[in-house]
PDB file of N, CA and C in Angstrom:
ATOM      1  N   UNK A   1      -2.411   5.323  -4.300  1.00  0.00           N
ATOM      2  CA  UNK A   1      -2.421   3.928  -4.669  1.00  0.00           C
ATOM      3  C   UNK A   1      -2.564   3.098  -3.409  1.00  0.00           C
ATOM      4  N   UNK A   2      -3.304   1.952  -3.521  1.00  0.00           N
ATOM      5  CA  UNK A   2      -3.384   1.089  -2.375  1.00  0.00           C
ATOM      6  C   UNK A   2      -3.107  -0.533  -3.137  1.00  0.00           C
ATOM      7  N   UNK A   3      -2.061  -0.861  -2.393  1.00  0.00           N
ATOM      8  CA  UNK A   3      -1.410  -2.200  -2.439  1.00  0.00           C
ATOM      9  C   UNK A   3      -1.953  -2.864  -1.427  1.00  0.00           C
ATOM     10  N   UNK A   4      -2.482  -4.011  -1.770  1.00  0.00           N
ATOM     11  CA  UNK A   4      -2.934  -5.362  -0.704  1.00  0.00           C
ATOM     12  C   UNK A   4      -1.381  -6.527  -0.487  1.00  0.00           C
ATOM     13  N   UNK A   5      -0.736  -6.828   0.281  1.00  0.00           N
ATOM     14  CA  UNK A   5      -0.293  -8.082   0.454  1.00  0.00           C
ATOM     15  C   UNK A   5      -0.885  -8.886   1.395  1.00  0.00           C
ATOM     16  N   UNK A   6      -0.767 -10.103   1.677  1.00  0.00           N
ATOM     17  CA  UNK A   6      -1.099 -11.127   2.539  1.00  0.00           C
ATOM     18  C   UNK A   6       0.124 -11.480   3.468  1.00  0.00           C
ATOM     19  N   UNK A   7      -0.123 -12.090   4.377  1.00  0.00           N
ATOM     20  CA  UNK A   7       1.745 -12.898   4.938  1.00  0.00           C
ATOM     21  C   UNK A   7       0.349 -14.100   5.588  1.00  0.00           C
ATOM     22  N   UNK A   8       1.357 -15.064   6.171  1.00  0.00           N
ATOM     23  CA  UNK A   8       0.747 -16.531   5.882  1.00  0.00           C
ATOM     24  C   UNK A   8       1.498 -16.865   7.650  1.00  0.00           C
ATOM     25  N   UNK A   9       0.624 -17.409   8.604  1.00  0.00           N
ATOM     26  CA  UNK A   9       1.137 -18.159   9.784  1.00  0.00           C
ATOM     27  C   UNK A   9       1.579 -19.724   9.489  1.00  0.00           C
ATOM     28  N   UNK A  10       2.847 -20.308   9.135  1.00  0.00           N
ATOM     29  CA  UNK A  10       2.947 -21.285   9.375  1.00  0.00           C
ATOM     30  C   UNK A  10       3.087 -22.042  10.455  1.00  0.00           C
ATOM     31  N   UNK A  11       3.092 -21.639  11.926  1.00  0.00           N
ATOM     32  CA  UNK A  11       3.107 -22.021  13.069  1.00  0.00           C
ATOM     33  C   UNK A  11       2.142 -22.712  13.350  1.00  0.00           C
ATOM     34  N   UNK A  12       2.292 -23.225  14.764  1.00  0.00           N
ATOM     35  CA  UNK A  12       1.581 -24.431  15.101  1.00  0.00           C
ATOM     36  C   UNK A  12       0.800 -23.502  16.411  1.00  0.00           C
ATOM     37  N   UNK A  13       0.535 -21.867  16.818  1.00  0.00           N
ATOM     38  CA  UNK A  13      -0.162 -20.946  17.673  1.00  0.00           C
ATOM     39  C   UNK A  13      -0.055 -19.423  16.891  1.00  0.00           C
ATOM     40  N   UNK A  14      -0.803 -19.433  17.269  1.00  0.00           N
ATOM     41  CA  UNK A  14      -0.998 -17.526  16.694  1.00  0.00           C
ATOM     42  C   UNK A  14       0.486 -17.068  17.170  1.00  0.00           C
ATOM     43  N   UNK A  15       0.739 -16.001  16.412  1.00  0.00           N
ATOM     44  CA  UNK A  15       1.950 -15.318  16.541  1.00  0.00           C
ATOM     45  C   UNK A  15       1.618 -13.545  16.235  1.00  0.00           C
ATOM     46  N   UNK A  16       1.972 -12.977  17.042  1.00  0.00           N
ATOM     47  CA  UNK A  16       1.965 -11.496  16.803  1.00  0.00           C
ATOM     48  C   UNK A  16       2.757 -10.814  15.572  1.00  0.00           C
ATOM     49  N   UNK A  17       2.088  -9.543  15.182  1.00  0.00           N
ATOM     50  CA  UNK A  17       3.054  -8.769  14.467  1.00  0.00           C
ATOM     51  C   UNK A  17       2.903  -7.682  15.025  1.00  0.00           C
ATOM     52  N   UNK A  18       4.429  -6.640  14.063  1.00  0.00           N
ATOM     53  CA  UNK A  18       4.031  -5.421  14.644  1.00  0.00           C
ATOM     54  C   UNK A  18       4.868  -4.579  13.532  1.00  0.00           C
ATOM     55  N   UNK A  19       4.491  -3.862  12.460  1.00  0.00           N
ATOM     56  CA  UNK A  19       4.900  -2.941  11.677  1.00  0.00           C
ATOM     57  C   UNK A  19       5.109  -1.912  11.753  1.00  0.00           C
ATOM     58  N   UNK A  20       6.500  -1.169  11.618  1.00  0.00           N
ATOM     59  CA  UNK A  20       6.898  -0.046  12.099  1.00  0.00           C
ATOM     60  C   UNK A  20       7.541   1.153  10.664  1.00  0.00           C
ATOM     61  N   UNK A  21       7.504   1.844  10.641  1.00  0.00           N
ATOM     62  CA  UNK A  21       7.506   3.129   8.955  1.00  0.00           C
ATOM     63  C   UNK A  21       7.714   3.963   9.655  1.00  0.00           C
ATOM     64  N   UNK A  22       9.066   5.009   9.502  1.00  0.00           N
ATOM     65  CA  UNK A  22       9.618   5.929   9.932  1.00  0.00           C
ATOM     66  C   UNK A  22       9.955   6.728   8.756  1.00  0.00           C
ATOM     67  N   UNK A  23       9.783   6.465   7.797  1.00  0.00           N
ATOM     68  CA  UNK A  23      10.091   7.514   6.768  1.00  0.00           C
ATOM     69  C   UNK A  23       9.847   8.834   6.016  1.00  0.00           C
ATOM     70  N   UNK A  24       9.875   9.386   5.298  1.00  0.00           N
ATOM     71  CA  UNK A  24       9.352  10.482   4.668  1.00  0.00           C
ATOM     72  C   UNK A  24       8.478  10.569   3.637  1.00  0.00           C
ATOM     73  N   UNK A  25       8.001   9.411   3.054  1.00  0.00           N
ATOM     74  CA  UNK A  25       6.708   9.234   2.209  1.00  0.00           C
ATOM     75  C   UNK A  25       5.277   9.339   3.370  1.00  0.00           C
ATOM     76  N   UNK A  26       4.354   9.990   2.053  1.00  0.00           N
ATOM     77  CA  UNK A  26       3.078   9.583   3.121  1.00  0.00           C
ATOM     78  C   UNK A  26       2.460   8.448   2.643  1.00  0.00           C
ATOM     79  N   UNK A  27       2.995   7.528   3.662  1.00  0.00           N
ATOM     80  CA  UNK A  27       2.536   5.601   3.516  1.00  0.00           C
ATOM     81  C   UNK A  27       2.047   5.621   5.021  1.00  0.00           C
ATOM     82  N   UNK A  28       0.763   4.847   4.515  1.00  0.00           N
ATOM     83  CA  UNK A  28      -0.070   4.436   5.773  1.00  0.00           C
ATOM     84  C   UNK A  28      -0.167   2.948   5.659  1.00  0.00           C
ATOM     85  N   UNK A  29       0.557   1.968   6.634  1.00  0.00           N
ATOM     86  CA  UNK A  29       0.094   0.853   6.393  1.00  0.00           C
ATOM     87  C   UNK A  29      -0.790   0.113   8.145  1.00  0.00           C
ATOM     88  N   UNK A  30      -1.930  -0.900   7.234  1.00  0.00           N
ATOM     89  CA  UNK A  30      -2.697  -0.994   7.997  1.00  0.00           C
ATOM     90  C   UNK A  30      -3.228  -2.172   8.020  1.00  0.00           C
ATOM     91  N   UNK A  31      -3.685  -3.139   8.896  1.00  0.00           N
ATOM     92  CA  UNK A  31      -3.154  -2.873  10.556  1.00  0.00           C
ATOM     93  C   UNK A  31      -2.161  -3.335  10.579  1.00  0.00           C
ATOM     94  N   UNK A  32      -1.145  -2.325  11.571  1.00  0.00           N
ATOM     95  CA  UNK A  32      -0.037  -2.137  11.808  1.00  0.00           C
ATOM     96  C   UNK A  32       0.533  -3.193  12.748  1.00  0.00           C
ATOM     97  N   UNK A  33      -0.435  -3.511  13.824  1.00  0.00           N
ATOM     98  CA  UNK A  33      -0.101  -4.541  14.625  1.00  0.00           C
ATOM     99  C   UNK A  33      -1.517  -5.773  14.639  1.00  0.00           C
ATOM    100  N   UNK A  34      -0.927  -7.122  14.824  1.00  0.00           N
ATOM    101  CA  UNK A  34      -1.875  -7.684  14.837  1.00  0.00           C
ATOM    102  C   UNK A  34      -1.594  -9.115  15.105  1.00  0.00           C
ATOM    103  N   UNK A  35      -2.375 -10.364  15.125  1.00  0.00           N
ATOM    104  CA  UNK A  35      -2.171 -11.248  15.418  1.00  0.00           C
ATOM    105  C   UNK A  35      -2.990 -12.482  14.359  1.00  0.00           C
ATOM    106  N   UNK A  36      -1.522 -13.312  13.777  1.00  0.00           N
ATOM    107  CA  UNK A  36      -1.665 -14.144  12.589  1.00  0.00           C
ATOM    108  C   UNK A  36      -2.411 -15.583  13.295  1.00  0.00           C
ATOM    109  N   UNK A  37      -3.040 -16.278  12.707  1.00  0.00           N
ATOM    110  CA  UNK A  37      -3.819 -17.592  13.334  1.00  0.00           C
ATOM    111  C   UNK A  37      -2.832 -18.360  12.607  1.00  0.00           C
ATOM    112  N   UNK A  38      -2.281 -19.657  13.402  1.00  0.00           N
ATOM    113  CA  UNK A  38      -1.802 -20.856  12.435  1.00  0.00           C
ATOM    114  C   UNK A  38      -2.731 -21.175  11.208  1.00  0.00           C
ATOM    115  N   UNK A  39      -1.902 -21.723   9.867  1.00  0.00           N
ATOM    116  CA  UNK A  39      -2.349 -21.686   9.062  1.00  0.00           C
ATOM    117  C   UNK A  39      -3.228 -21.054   7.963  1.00  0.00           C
ATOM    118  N   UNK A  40      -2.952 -19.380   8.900  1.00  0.00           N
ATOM    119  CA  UNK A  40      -4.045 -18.765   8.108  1.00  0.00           C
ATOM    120  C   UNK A  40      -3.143 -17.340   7.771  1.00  0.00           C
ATOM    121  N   UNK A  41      -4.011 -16.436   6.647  1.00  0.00           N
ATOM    122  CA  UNK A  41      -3.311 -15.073   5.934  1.00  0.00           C
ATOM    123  C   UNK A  41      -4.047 -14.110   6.962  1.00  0.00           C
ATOM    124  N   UNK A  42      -3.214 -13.255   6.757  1.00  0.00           N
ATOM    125  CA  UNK A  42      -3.913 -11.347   7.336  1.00  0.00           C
ATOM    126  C   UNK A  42      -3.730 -10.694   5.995  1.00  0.00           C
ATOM    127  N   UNK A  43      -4.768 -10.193   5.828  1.00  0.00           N
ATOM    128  CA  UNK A  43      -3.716  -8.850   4.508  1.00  0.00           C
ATOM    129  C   UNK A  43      -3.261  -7.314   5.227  1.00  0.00           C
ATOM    130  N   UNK A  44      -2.177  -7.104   4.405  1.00  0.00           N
ATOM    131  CA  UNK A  44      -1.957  -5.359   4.987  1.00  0.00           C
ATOM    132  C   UNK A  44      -2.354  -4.950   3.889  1.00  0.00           C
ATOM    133  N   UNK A  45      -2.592  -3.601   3.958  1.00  0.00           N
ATOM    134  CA  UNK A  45      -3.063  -2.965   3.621  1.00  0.00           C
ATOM    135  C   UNK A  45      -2.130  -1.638   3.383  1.00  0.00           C
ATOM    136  N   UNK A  46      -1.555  -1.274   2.254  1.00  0.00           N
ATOM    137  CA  UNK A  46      -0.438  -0.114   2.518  1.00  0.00           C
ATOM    138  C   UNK A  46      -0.855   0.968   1.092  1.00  0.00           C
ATOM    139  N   UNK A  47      -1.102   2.190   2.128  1.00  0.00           N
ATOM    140  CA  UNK A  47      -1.374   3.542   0.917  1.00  0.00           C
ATOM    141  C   UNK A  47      -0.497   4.292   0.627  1.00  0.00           C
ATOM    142  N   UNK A  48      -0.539   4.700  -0.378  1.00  0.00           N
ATOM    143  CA  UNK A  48       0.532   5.834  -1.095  1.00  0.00           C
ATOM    144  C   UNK A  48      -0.234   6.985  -1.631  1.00  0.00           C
ATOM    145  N   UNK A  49      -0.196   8.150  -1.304  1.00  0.00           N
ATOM    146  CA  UNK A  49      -0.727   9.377  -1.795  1.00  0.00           C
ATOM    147  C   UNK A  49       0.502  10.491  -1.845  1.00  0.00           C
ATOM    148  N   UNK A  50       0.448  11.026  -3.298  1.00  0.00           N
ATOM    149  CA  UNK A  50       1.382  11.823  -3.448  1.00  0.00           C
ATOM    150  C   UNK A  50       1.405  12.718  -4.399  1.00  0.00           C
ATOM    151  N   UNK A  51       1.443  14.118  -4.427  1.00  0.00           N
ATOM    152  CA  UNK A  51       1.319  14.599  -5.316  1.00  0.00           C
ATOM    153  C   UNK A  51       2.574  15.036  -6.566  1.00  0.00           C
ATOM    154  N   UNK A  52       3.627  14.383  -6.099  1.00  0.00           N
ATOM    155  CA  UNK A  52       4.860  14.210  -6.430  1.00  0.00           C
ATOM    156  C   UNK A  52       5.433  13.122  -7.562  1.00  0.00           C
ATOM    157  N   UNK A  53       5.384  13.804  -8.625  1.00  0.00           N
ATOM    158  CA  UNK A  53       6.288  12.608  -9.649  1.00  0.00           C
ATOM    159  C   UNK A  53       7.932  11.926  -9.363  1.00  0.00           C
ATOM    160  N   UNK A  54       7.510  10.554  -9.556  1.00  0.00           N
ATOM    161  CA  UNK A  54       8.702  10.471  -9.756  1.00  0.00           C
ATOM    162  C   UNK A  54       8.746   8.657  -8.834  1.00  0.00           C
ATOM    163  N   UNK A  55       9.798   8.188  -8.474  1.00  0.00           N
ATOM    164  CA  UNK A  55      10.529   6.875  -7.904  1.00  0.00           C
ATOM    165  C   UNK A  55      10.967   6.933  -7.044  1.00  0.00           C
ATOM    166  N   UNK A  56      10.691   6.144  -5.798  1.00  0.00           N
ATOM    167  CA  UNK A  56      10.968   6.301  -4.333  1.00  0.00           C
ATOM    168  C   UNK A  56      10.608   4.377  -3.837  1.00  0.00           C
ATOM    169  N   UNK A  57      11.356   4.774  -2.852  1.00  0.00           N
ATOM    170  CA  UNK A  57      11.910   3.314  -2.079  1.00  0.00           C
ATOM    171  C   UNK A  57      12.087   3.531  -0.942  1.00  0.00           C
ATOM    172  N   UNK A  58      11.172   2.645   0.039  1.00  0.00           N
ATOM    173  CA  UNK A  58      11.231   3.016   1.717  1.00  0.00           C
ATOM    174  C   UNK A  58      11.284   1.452   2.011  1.00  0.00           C
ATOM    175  N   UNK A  59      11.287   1.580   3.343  1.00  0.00           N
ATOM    176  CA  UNK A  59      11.598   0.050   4.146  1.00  0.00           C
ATOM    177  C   UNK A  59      10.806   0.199   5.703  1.00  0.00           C
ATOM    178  N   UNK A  60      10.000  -0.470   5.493  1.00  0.00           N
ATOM    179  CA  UNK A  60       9.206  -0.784   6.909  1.00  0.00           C
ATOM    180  C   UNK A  60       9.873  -1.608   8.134  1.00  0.00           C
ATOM    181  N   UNK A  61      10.201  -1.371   9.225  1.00  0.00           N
ATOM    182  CA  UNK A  61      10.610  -3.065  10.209  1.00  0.00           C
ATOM    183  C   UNK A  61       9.358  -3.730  10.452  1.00  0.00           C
ATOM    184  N   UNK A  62       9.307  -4.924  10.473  1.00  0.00           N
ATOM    185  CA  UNK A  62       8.669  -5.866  10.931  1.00  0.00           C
ATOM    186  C   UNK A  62       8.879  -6.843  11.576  1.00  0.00           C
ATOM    187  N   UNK A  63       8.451  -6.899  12.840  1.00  0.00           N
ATOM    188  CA  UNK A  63       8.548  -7.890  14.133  1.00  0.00           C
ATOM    189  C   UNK A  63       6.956  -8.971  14.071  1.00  0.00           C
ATOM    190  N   UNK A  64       7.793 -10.206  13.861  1.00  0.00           N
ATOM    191  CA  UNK A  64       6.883 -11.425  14.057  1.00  0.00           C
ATOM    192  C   UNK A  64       7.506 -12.502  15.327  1.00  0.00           C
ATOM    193  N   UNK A  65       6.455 -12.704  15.949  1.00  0.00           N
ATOM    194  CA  UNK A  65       6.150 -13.113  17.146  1.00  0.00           C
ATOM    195  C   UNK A  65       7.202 -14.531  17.123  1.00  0.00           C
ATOM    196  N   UNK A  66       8.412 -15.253  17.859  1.00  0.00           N
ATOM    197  CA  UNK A  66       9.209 -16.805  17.500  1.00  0.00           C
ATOM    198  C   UNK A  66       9.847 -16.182  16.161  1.00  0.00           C
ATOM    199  N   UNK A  67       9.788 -15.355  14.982  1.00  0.00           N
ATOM    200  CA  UNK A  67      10.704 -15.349  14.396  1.00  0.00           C
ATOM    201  C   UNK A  67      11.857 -14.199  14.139  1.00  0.00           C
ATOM    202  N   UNK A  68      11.404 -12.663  14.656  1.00  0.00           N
ATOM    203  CA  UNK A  68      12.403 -11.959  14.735  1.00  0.00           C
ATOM    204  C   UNK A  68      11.735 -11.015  13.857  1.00  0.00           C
ATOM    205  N   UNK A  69      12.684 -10.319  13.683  1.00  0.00           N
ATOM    206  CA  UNK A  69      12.536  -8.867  12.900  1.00  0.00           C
ATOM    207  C   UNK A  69      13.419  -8.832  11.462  1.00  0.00           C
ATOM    208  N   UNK A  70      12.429  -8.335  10.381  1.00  0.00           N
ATOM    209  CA  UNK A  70      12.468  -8.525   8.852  1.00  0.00           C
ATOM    210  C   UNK A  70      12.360  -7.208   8.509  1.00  0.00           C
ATOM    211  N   UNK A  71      12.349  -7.265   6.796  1.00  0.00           N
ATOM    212  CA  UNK A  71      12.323  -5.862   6.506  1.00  0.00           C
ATOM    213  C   UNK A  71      11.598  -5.734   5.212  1.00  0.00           C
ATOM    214  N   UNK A  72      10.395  -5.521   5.350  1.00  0.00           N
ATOM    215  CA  UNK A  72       9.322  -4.973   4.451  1.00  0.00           C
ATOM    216  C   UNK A  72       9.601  -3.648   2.752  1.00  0.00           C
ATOM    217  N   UNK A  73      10.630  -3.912   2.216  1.00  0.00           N
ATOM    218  CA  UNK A  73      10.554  -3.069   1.437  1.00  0.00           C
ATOM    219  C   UNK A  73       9.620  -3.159   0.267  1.00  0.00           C
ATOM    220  N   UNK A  74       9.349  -1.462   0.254  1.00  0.00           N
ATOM    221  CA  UNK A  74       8.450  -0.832  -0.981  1.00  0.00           C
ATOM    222  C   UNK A  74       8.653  -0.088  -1.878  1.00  0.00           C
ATOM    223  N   UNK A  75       8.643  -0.359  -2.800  1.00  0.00           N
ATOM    224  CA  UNK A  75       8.880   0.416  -4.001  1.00  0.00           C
ATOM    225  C   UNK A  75       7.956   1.274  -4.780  1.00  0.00           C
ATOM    226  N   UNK A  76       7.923   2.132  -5.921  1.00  0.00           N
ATOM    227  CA  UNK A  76       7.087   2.488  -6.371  1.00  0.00           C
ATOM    228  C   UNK A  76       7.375   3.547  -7.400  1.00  0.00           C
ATOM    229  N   UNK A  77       6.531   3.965  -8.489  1.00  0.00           N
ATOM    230  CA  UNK A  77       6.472   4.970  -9.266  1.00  0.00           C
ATOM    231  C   UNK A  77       5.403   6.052  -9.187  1.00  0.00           C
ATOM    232  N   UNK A  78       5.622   7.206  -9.454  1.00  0.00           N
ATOM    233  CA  UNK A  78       4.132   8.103  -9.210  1.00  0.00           C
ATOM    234  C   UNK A  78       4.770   8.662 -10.994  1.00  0.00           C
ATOM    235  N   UNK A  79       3.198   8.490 -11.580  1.00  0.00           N
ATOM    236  CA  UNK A  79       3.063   8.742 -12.712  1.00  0.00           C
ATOM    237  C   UNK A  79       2.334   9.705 -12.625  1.00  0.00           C
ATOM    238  N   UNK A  80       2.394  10.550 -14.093  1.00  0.00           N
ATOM    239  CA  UNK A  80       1.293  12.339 -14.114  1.00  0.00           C
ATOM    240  C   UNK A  80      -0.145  11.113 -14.748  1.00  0.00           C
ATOM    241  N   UNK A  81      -1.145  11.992 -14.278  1.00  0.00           N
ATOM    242  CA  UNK A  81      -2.612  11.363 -14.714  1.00  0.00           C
ATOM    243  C   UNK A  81      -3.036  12.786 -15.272  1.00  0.00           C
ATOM    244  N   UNK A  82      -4.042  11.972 -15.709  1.00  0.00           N
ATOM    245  CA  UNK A  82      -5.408  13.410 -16.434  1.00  0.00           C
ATOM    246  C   UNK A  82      -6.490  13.282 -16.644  1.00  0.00           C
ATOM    247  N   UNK A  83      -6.665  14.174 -16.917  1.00  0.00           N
ATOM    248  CA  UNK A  83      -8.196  13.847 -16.685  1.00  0.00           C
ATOM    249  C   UNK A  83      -9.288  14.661 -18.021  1.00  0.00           C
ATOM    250  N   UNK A  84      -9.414  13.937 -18.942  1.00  0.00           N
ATOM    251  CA  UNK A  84     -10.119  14.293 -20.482  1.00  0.00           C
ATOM    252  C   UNK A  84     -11.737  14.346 -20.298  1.00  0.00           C
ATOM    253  N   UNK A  85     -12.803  15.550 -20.722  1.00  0.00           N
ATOM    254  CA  UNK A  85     -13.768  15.239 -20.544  1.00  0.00           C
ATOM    255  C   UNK A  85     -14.293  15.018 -22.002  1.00  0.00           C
ATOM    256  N   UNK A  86     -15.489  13.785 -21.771  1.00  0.00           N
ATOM    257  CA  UNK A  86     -15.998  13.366 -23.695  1.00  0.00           C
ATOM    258  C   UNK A  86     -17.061  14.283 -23.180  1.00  0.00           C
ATOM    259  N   UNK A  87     -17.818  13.778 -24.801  1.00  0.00           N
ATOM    260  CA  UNK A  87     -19.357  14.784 -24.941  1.00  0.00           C
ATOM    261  C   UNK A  87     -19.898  13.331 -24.884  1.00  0.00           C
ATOM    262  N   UNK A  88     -21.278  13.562 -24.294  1.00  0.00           N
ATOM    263  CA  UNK A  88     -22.448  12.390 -23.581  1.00  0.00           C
ATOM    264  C   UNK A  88     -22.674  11.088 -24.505  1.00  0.00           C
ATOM    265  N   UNK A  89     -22.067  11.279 -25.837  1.00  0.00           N
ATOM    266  CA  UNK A  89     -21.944   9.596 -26.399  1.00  0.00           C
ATOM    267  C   UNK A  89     -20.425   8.855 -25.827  1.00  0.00           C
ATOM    268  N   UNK A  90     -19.535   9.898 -25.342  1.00  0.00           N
ATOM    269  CA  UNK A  90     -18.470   9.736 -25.472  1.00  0.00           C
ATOM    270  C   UNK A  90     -17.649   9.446 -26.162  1.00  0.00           C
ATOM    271  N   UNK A  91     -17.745   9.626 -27.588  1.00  0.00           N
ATOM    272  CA  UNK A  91     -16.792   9.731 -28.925  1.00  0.00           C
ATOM    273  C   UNK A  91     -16.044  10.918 -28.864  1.00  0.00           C
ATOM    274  N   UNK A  92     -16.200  11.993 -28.607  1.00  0.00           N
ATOM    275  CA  UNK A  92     -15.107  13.403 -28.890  1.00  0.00           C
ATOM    276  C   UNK A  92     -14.941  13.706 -27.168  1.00  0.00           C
ATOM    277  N   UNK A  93     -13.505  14.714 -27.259  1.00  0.00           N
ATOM    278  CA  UNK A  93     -12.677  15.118 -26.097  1.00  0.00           C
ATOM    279  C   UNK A  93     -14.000  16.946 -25.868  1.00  0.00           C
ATOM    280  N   UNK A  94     -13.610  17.504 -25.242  1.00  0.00           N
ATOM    281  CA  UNK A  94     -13.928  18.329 -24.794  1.00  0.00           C
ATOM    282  C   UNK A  94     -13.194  19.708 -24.599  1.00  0.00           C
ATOM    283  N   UNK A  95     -13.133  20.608 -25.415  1.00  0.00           N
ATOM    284  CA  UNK A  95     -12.150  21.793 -24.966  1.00  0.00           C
ATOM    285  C   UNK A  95     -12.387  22.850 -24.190  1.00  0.00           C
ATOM    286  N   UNK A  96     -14.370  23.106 -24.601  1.00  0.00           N
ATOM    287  CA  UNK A  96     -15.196  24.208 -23.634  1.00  0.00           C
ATOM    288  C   UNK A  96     -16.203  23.127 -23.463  1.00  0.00           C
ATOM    289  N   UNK A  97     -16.773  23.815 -22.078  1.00  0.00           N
ATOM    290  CA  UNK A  97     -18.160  23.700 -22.331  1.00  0.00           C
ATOM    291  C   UNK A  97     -18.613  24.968 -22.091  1.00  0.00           C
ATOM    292  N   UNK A  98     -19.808  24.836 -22.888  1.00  0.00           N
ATOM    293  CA  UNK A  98     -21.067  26.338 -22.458  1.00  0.00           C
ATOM    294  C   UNK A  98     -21.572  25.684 -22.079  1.00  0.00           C
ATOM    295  N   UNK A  99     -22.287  27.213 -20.946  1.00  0.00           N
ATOM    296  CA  UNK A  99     -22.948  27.673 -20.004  1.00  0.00           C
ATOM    297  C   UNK A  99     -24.438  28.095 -20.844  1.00  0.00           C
TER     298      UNK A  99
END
């Protein structure tokens, strides 16, 4: 799964960030460090791949440039998927195909 957020510079000069994930999920968030313009958004960018069912909760630090260090938490569910094949009108499921 890939989640987009934004964060927003209300300052009156660019201000740095810097996102930090120490945990045991495989979460990639991206870009990790970077620099916000007054008045303007960045988006992150944060992935979740897992082959694991189930509910999990991690917490990122985050350091912004004049305001200090916050805490990014993420949540999430991993649901079972599947995967059904139709026949070429796609009205019926599929149990064989021949060869």
């Amino acid at each position: 799964a890939v989640v987009s957020t934004q964060s927003t510079g209300n300052g009156k000069r660019a201000g740095n960030f810097r996102i930090d994930y120490a945990g045991d999920q495989p979460i990639k968030i991206f870009p990790c460090v970077g620099t916000i313009e007054p008045d303007c958004s960045r988006s992150i960018k944060i992935e979740f791949i897992s082959r694991e069912l189930g509910t999990w909760e991690e917490v990122a630090g985050v350091e912004l440039e004049g305001t200090g260090y916050t805490e990014l938490r993420m949540y999430g569910e991993v649901r079972p998927s599947s995967l059904m094949l139709l026949n070429i009108s796609g009205t019926q499921h599929l149990q064989l195909i021949n060869f």
